[in-house]
Protein backbone atom coordinates (compact mmCIF):
# COMPACT_ATOMS: atom_id res chain seq x y z
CA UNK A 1 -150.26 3.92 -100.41
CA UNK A 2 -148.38 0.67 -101.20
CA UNK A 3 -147.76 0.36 -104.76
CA UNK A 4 -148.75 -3.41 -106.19
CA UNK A 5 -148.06 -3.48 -109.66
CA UNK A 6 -146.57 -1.08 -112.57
CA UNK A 7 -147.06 -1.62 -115.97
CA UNK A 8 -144.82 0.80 -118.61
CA UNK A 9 -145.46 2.84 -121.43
CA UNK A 10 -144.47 4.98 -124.10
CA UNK A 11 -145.15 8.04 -121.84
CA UNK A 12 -143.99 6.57 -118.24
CA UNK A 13 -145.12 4.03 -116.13
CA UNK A 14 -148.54 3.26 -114.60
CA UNK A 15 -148.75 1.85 -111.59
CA UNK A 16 -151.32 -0.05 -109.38
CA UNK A 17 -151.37 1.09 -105.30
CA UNK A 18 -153.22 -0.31 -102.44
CA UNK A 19 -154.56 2.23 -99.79
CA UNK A 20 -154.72 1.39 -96.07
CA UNK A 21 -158.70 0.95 -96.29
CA UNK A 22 -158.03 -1.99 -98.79
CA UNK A 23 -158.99 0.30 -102.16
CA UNK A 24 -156.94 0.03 -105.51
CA UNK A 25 -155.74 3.26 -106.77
CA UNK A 26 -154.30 3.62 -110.79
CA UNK A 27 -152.02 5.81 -110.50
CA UNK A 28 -149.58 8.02 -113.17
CA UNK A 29 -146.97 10.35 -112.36
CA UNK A 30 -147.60 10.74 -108.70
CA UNK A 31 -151.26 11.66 -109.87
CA UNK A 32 -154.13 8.83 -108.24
CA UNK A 33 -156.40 8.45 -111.19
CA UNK A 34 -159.49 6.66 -109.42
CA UNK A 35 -160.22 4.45 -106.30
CA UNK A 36 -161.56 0.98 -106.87
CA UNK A 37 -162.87 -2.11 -104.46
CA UNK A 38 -161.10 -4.83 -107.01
CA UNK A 39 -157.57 -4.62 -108.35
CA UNK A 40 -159.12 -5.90 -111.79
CA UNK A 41 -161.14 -2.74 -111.73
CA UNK A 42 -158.67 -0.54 -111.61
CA UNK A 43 -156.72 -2.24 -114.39
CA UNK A 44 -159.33 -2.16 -116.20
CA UNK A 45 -160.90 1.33 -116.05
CA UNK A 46 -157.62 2.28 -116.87
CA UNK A 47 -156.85 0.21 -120.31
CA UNK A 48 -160.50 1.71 -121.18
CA UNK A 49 -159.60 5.28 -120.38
CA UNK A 50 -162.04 5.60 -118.19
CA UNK A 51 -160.23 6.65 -114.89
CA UNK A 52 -159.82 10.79 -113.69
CA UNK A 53 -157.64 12.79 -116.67
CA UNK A 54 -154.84 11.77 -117.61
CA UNK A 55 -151.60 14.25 -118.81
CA UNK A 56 -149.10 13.57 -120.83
CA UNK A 57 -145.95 14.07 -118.25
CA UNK A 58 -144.09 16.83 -121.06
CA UNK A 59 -146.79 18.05 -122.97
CA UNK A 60 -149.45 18.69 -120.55
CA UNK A 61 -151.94 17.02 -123.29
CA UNK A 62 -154.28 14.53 -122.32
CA UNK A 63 -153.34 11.20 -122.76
CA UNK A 64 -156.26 8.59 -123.86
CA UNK A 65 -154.87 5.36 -122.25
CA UNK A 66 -156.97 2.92 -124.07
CA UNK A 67 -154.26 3.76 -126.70
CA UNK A 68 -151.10 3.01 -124.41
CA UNK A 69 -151.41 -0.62 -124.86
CA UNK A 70 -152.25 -0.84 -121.02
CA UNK A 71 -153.57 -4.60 -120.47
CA UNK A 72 -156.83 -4.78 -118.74
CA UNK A 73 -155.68 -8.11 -117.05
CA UNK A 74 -153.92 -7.21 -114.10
CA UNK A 75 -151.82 -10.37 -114.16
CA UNK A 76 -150.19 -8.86 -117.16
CA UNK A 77 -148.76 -6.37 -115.01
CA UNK A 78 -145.25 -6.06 -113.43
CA UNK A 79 -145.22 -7.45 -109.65
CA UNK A 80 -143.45 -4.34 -107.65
């Protein structure tokens, strides 16, 4: 997985990754939170909370990333 872009938050960063069969990956504390054919999808998905769980990295609790201030634009996001 190459990671793309990365995008931080209150909890940790977020991060965008590009698997060897050309699919974008969200990803969160080593954790690959979806698979997606467009990199805007994956941005996306994930400032709408609507990727695999989430967990907050101390608490365990899950995390509801539309409230993280993720931008859906992934031009917003952090070149890595």
């Amino acid at each position: 997985m190459k990671l793309l872009l990365s995008y931080k938050t209150q909890v940790g960063t977020f991060y965008i990754g590009q698997s060897q069969e050309g699919r974008f990956h969200p990803i969160f504390n080593n954790e690959n939170l979806g698979s997606y054919a467009e990199i805007w999808q994956a941005t996306e998905e994930l400032s709408h909370d609507v990727t695999f769980s989430v967990l907050h990295p101390d608490t365990g609790q899950l995390l509801d990333t539309s409230k993280l201030g993720i931008p859906k634009d992934h031009n917003a996001w952090m070149k890595v």
